[in-house]
PDB file of N, CA and C in Angstrom:
ATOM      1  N   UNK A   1      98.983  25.347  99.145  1.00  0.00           N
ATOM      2  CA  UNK A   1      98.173  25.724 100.290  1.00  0.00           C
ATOM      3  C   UNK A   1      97.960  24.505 101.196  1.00  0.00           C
ATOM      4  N   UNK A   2      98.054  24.692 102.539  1.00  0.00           N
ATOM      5  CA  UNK A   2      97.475  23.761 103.554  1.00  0.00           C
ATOM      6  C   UNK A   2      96.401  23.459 103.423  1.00  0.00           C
ATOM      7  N   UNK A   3      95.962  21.921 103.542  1.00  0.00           N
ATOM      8  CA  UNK A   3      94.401  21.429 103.280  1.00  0.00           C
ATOM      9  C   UNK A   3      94.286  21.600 105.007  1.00  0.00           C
ATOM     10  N   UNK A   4      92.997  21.500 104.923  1.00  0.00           N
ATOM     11  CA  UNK A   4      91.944  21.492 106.296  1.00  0.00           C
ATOM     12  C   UNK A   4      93.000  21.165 107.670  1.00  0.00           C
ATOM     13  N   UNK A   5      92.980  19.796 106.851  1.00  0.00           N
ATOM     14  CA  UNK A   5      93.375  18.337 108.295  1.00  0.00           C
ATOM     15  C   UNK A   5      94.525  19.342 107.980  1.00  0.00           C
ATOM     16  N   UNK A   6      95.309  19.815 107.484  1.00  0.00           N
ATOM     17  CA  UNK A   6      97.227  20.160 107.676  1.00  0.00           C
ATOM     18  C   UNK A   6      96.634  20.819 109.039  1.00  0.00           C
ATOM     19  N   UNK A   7      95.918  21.874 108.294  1.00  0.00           N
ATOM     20  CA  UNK A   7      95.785  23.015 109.378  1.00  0.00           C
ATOM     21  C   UNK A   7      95.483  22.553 110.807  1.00  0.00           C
ATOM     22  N   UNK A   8      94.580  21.759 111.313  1.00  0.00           N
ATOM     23  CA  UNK A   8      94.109  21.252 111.667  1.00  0.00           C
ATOM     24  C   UNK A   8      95.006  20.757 112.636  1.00  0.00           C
ATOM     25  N   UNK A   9      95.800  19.295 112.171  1.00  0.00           N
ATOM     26  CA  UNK A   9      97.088  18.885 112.376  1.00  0.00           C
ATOM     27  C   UNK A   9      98.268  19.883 113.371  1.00  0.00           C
ATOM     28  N   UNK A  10      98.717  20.688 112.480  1.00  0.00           N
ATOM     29  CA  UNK A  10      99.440  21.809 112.926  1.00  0.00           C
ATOM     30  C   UNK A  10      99.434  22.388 113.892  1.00  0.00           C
ATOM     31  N   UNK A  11      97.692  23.307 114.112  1.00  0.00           N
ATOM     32  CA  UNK A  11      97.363  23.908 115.417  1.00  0.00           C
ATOM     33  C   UNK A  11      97.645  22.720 116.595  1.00  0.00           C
ATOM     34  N   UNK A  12      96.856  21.882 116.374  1.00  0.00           N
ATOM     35  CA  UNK A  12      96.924  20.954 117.734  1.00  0.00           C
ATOM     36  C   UNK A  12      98.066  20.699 117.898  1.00  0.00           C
ATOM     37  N   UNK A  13      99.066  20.248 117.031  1.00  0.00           N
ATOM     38  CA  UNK A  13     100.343  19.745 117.791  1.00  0.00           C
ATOM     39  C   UNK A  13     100.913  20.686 118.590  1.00  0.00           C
ATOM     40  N   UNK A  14     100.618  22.091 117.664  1.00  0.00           N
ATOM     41  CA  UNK A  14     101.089  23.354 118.611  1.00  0.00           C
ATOM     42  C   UNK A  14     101.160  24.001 120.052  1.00  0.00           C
ATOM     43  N   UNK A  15      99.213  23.937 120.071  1.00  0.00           N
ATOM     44  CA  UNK A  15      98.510  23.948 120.822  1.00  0.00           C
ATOM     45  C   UNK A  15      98.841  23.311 122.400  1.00  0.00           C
ATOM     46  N   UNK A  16      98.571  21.459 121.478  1.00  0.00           N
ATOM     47  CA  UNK A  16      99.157  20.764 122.729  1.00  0.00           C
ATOM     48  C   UNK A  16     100.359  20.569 123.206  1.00  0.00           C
ATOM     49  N   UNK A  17     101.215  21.587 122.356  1.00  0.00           N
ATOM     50  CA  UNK A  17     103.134  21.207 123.185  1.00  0.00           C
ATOM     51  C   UNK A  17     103.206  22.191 123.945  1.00  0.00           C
ATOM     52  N   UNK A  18     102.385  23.449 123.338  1.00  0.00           N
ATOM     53  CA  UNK A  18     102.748  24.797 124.094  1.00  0.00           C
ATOM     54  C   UNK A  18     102.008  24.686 125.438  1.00  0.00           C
ATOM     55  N   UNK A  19     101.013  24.422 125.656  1.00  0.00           N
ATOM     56  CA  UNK A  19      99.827  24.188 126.584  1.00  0.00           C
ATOM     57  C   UNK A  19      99.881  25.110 127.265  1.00  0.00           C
ATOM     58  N   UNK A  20      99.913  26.797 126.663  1.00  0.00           N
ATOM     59  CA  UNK A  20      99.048  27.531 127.527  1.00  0.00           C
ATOM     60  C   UNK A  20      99.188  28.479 126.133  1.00  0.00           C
ATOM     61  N   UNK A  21      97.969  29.668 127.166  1.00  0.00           N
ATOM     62  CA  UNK A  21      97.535  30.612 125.912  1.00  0.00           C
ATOM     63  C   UNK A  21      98.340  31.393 125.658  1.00  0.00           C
ATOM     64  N   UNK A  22      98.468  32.440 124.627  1.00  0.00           N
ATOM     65  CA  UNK A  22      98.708  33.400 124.238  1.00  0.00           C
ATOM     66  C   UNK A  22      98.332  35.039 124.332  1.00  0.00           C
ATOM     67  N   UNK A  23      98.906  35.514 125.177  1.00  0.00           N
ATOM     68  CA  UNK A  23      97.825  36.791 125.839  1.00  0.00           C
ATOM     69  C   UNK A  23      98.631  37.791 126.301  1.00  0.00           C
ATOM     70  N   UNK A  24      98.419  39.138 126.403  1.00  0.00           N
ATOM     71  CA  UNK A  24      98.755  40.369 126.617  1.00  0.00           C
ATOM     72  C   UNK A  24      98.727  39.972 128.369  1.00  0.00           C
ATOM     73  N   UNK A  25      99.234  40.998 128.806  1.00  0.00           N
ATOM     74  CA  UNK A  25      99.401  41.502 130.058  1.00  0.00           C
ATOM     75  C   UNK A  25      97.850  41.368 130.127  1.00  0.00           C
ATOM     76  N   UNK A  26      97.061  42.205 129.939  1.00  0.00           N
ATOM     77  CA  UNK A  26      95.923  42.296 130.316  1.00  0.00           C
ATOM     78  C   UNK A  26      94.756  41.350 130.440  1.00  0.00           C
ATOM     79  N   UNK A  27      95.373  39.590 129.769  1.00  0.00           N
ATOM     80  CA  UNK A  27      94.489  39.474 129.585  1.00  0.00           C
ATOM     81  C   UNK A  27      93.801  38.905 128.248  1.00  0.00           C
ATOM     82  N   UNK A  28      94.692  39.700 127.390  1.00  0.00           N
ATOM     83  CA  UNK A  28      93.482  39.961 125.621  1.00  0.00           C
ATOM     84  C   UNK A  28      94.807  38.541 125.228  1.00  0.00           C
ATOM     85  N   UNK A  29      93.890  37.618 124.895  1.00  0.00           N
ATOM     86  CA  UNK A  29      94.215  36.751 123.560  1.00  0.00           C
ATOM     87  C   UNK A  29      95.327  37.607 122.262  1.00  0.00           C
ATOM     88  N   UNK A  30      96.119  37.127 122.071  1.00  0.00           N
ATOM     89  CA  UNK A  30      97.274  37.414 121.035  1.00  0.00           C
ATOM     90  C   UNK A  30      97.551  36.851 119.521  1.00  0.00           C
ATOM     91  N   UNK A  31      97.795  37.201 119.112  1.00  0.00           N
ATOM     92  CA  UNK A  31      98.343  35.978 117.455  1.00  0.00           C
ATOM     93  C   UNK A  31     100.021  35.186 118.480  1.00  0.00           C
ATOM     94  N   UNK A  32     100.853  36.755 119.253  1.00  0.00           N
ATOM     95  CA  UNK A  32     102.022  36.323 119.636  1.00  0.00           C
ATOM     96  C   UNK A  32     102.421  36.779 120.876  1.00  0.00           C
ATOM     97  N   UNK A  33     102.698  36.537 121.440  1.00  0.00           N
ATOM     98  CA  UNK A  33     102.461  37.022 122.810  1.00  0.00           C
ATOM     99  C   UNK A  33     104.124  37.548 123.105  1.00  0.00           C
ATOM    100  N   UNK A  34     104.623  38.543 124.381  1.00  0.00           N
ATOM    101  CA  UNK A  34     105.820  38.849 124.327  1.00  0.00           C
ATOM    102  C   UNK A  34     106.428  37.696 124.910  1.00  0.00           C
ATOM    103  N   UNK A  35     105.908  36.265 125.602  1.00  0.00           N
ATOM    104  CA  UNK A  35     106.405  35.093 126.264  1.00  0.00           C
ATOM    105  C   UNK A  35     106.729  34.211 125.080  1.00  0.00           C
ATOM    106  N   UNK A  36     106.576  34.784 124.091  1.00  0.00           N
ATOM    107  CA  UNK A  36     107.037  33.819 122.700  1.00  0.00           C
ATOM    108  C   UNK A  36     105.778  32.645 121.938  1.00  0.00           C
ATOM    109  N   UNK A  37     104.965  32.800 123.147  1.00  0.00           N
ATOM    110  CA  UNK A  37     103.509  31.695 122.517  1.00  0.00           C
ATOM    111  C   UNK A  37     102.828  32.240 121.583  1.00  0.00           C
ATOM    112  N   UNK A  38     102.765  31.394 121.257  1.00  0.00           N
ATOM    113  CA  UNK A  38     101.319  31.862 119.856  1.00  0.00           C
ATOM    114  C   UNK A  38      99.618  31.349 119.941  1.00  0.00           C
ATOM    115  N   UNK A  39      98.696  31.706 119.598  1.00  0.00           N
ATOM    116  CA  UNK A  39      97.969  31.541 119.183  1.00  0.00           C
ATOM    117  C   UNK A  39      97.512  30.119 118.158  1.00  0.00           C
ATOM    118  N   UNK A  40      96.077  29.651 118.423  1.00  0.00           N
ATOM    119  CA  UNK A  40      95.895  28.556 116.987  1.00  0.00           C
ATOM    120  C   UNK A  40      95.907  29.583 115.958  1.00  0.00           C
ATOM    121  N   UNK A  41      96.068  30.631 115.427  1.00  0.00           N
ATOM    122  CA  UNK A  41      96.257  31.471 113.805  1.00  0.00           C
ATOM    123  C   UNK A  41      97.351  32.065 114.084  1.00  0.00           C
ATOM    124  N   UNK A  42      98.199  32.562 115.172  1.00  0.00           N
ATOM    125  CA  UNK A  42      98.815  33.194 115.104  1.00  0.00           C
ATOM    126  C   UNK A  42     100.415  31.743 114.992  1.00  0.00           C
ATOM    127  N   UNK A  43     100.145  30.277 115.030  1.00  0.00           N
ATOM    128  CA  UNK A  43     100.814  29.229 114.853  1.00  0.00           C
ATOM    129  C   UNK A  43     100.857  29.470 113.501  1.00  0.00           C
ATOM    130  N   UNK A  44     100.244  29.535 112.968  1.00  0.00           N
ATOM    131  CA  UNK A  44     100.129  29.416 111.253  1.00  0.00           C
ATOM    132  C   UNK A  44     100.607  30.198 110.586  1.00  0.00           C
ATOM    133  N   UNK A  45     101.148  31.423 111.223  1.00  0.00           N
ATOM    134  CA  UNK A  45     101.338  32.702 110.729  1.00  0.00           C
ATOM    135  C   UNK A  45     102.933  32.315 110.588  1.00  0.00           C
ATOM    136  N   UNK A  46     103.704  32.619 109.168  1.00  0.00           N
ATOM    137  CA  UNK A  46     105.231  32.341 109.449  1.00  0.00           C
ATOM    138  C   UNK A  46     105.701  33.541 109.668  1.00  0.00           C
ATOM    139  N   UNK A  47     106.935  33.131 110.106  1.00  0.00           N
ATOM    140  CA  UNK A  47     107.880  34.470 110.820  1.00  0.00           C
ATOM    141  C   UNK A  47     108.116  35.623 110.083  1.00  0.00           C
ATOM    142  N   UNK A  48     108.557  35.156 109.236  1.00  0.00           N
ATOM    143  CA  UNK A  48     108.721  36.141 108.390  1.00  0.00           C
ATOM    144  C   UNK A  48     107.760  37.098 107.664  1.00  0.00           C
ATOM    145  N   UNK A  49     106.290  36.730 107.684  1.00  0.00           N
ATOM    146  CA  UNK A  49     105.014  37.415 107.500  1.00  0.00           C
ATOM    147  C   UNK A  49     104.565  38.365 108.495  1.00  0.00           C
ATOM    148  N   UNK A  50     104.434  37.750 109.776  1.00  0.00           N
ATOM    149  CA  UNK A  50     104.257  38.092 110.809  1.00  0.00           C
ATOM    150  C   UNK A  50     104.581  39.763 111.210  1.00  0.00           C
ATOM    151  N   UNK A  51     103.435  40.484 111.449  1.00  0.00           N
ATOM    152  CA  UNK A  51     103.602  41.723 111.723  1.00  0.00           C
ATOM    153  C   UNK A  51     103.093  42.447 112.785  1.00  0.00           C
ATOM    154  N   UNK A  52     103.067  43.243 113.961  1.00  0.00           N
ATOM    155  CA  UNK A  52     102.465  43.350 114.996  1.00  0.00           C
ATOM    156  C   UNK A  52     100.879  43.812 114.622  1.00  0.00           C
ATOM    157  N   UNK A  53     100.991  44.997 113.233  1.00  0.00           N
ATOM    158  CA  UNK A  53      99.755  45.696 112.745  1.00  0.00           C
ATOM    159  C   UNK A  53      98.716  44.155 112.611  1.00  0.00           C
ATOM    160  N   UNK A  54      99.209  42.937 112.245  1.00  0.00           N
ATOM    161  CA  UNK A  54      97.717  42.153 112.137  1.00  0.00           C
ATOM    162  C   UNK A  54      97.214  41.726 113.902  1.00  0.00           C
ATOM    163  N   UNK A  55      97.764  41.532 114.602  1.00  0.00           N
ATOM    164  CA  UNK A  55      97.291  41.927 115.993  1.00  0.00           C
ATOM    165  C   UNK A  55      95.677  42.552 115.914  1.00  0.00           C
ATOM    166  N   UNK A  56      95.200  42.234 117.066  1.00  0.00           N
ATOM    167  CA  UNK A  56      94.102  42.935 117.795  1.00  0.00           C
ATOM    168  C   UNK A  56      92.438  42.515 116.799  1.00  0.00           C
ATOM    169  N   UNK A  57      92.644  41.796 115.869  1.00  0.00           N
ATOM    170  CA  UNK A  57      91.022  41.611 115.259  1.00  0.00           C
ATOM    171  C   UNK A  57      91.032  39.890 114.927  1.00  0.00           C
ATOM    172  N   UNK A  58      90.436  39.160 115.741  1.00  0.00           N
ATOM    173  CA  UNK A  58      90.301  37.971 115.560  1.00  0.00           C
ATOM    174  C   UNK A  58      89.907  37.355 114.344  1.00  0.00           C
ATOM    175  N   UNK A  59      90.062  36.072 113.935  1.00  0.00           N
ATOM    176  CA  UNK A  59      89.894  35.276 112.785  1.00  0.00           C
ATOM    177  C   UNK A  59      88.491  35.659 112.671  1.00  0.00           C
ATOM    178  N   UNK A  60      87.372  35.405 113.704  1.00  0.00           N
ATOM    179  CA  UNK A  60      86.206  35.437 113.455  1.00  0.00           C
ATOM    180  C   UNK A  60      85.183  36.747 112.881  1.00  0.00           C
ATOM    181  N   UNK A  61      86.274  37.844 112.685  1.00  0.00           N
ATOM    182  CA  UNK A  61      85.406  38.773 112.172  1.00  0.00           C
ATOM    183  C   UNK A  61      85.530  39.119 110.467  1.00  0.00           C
ATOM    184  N   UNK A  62      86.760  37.605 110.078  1.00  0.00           N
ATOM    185  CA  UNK A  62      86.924  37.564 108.627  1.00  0.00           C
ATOM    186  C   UNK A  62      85.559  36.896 108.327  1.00  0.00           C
ATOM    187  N   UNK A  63      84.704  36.396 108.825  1.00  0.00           N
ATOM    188  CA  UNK A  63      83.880  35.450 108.257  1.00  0.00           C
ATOM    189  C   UNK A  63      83.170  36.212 107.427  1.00  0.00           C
ATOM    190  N   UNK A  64      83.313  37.807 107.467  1.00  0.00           N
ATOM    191  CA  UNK A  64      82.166  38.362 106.496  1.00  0.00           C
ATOM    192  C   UNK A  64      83.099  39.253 105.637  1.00  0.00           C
ATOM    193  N   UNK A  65      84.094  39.639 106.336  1.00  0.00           N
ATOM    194  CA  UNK A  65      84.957  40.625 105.202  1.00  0.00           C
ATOM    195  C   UNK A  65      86.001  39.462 104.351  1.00  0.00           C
ATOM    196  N   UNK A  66      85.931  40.661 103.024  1.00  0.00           N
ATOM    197  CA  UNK A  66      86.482  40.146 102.257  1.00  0.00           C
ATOM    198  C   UNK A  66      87.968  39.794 101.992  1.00  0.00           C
ATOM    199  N   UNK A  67      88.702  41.459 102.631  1.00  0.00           N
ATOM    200  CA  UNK A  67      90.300  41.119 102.950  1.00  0.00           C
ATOM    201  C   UNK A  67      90.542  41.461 103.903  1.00  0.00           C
ATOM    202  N   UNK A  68      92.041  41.788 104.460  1.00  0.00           N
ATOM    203  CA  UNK A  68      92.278  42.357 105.744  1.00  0.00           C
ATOM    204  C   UNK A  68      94.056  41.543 105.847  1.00  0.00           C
ATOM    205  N   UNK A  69      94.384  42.876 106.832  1.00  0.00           N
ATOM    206  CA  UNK A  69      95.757  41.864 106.957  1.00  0.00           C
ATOM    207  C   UNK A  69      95.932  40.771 107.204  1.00  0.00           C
ATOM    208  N   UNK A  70      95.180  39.992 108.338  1.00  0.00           N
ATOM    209  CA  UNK A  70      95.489  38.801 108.792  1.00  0.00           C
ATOM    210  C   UNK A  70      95.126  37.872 107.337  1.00  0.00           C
ATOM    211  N   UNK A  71      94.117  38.056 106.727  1.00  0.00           N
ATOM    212  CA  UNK A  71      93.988  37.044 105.956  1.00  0.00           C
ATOM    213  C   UNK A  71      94.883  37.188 104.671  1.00  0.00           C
ATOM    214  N   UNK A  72      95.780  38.386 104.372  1.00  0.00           N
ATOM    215  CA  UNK A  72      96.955  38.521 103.442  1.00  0.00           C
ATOM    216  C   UNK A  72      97.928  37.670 104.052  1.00  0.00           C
ATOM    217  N   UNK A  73      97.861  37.919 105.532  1.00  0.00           N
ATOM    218  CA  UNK A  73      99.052  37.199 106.714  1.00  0.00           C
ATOM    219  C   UNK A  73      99.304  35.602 106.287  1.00  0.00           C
ATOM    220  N   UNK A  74      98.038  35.380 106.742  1.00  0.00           N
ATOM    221  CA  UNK A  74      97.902  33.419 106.262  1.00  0.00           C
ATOM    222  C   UNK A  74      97.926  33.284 104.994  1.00  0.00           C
ATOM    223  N   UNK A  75      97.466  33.934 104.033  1.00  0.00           N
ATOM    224  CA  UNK A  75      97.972  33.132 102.603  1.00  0.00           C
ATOM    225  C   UNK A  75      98.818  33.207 102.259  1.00  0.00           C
ATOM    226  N   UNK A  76      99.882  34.406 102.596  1.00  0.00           N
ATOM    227  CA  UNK A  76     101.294  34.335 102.203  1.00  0.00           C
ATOM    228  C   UNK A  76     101.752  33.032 103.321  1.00  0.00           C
ATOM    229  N   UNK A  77     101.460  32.526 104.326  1.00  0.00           N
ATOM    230  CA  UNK A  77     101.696  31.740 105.101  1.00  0.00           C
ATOM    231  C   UNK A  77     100.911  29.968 104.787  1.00  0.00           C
ATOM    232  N   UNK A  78     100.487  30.600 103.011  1.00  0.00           N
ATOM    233  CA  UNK A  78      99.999  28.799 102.817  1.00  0.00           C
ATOM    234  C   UNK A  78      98.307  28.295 103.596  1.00  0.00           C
ATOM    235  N   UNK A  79      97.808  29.313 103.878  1.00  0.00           N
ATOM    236  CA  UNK A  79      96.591  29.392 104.699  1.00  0.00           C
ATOM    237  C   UNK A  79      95.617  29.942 103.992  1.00  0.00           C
ATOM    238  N   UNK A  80      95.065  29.767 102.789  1.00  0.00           N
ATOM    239  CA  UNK A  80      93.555  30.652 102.131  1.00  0.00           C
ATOM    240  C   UNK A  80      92.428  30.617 103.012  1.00  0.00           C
ATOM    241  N   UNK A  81      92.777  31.598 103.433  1.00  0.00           N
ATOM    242  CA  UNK A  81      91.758  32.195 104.711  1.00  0.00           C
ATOM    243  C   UNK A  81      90.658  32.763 104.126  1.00  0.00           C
ATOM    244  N   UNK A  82      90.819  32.992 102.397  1.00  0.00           N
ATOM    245  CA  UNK A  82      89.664  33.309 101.668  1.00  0.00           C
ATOM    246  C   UNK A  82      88.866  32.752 101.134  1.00  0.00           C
ATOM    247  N   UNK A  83      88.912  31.327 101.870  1.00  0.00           N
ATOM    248  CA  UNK A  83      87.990  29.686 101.633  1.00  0.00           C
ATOM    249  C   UNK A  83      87.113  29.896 102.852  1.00  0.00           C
ATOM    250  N   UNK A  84      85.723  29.939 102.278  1.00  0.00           N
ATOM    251  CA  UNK A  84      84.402  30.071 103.642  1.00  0.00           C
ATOM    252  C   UNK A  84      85.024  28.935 104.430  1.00  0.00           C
ATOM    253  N   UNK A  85      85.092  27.339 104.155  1.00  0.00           N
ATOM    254  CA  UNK A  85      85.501  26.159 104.847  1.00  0.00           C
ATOM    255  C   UNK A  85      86.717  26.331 105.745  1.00  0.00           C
ATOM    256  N   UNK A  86      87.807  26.917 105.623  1.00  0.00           N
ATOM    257  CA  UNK A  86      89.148  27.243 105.967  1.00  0.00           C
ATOM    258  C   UNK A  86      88.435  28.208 107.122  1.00  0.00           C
ATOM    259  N   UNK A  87      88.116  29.439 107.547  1.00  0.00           N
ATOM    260  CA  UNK A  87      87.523  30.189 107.808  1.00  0.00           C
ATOM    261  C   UNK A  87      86.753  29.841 108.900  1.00  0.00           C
ATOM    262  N   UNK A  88      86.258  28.565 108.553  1.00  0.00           N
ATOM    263  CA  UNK A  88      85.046  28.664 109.750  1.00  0.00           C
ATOM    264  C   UNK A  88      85.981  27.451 110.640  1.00  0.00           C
ATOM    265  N   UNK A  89      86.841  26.497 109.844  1.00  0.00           N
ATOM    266  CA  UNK A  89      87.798  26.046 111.105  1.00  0.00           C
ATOM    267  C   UNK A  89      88.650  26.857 111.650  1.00  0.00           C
ATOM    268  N   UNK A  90      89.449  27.532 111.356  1.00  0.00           N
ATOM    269  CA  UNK A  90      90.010  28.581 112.223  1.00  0.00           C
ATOM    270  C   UNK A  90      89.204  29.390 113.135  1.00  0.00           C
ATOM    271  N   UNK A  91      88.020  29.367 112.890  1.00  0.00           N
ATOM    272  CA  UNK A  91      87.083  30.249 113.809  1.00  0.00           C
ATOM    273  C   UNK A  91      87.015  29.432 115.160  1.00  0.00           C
ATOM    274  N   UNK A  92      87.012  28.052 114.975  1.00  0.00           N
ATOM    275  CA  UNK A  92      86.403  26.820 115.831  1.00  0.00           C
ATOM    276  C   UNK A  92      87.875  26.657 116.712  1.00  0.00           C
ATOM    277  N   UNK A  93      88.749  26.351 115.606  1.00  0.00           N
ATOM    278  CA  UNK A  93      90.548  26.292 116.259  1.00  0.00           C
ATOM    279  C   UNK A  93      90.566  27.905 117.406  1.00  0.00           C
ATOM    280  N   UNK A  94      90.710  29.056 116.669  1.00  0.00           N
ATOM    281  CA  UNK A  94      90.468  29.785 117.540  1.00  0.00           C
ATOM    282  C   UNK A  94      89.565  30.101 118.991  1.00  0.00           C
ATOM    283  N   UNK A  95      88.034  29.388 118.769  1.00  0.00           N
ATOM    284  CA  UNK A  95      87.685  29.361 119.752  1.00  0.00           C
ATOM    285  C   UNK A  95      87.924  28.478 121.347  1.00  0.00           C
ATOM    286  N   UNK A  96      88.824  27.258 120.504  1.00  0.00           N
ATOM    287  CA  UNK A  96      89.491  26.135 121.501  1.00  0.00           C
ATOM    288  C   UNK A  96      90.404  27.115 122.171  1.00  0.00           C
ATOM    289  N   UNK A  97      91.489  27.943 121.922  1.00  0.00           N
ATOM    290  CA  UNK A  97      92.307  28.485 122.107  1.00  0.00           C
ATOM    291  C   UNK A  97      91.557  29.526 123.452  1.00  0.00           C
ATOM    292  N   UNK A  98      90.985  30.383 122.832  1.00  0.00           N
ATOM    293  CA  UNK A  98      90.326  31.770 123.287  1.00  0.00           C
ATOM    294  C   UNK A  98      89.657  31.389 124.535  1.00  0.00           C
ATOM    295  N   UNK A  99      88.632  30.560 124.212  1.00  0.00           N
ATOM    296  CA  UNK A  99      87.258  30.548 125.155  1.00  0.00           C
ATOM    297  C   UNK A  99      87.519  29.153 126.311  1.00  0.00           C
ATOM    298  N   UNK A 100      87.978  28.030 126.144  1.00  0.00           N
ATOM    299  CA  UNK A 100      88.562  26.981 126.968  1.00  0.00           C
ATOM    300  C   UNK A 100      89.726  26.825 127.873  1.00  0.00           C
ATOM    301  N   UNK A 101      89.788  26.308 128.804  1.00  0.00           N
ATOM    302  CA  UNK A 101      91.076  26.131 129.500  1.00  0.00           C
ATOM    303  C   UNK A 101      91.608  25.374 129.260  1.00  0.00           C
ATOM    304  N   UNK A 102      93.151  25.234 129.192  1.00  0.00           N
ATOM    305  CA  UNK A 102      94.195  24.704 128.734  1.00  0.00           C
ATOM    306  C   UNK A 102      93.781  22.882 128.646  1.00  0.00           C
ATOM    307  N   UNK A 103      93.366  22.516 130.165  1.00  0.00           N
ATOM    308  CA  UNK A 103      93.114  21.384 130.791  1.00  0.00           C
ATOM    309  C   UNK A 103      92.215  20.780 129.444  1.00  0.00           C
ATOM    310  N   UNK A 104      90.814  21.360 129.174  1.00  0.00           N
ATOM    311  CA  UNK A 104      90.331  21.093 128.075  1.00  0.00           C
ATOM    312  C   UNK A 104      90.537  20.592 126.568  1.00  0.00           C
ATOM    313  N   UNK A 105      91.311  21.342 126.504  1.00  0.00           N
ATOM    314  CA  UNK A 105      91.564  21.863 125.080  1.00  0.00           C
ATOM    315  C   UNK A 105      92.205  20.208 124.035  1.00  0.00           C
ATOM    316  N   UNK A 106      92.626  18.907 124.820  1.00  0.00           N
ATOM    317  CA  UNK A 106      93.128  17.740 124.114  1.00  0.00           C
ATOM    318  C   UNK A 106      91.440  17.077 123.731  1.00  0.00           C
ATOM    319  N   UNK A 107      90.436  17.040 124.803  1.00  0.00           N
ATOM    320  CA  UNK A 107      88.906  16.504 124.316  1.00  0.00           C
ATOM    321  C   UNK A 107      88.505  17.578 123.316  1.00  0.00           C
ATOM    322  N   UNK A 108      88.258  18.781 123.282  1.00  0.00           N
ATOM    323  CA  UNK A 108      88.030  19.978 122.697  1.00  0.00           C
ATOM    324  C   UNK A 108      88.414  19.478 121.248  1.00  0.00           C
ATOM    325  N   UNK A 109      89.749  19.739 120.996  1.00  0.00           N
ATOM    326  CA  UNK A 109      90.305  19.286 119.748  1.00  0.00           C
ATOM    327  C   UNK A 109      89.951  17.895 118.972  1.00  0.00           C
ATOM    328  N   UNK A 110      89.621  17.106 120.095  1.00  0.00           N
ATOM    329  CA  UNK A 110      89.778  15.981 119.725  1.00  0.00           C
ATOM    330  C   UNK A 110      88.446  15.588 119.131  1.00  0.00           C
ATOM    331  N   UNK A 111      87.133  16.104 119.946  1.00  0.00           N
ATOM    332  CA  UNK A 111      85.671  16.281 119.009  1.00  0.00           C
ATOM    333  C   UNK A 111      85.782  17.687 118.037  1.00  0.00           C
ATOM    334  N   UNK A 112      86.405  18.500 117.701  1.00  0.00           N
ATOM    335  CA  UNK A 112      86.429  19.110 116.868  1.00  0.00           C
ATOM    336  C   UNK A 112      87.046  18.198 114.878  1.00  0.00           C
ATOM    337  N   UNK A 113      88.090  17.677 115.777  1.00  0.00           N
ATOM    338  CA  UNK A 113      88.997  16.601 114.670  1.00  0.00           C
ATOM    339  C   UNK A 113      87.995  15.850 114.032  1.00  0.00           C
ATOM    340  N   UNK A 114      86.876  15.161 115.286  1.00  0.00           N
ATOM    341  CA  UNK A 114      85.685  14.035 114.529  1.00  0.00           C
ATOM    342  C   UNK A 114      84.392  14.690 113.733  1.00  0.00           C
ATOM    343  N   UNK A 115      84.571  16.305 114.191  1.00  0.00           N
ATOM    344  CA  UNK A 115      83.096  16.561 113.601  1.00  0.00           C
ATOM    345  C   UNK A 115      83.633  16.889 112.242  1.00  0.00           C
ATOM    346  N   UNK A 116      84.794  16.836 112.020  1.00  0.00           N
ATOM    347  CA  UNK A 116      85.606  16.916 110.519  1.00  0.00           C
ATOM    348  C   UNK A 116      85.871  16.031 109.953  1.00  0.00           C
ATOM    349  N   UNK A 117      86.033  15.204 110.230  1.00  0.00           N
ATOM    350  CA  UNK A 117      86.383  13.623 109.912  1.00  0.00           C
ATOM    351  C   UNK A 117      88.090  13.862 109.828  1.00  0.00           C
ATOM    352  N   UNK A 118      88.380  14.336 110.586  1.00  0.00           N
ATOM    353  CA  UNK A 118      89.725  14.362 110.563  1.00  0.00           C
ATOM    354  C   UNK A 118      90.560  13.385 110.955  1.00  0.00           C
ATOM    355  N   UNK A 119      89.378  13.028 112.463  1.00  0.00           N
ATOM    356  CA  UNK A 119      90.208  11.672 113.254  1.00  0.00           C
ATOM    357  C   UNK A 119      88.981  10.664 113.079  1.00  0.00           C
TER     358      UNK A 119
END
């Protein structure tokens, strides 16, 4: 399984090469978008796991349920999404993604990294 910092690690490099979001026509945030971008969870997700059905319910509403596809998604993908700690950084990774603009998102990450002791 990926420790914290992997995860951590991973999204951002992602994040910051792709430098823009992941989103439907409309709008709605994606795991994968039809422009080929991904998401900070939907990065983590490997190809071969990857299914359209985990679509449409964000990381943040695992914080209370117990299973669900996406979180079958990431552990077959090396991600125990069924770790409260794991869980609540992907919530935070996700919210860099979701709620910030692109422009943001290198300071964003970058006090997210320190309130972890990552960096």
């Amino acid at each position: 399984m990926l420790s914290a910092r992997d995860i951590y690690e991973r999204v951002c490099a992602h994040l910051l090469k792709q430098r823009a979001v992941s989103e439907d026509e409309n709008g709605s945030c994606r795991l994968r978008s039809a422009h080929g971008r991904k998401c900070a969870i939907g990065s983590l997700v490997k190809d071969d796991v990857y299914d359209p059905a985990i679509e449409g319910t964000g990381i943040s509403y695992y914080r209370h349920a117990q299973d669900g596809k996406l979180l079958r998604a990431l552990y077959a993908s090396d991600v125990n999404a069924y770790d409260p700690g794991i869980i609540e950084l992907l919530c935070e990774l996700e919210q860099v993604h979701d709620d910030a603009s692109v422009d943001q998102w290198p300071h964003l990450l970058s006090a997210l990294g320190r309130r972890h002791a990552f960096i």
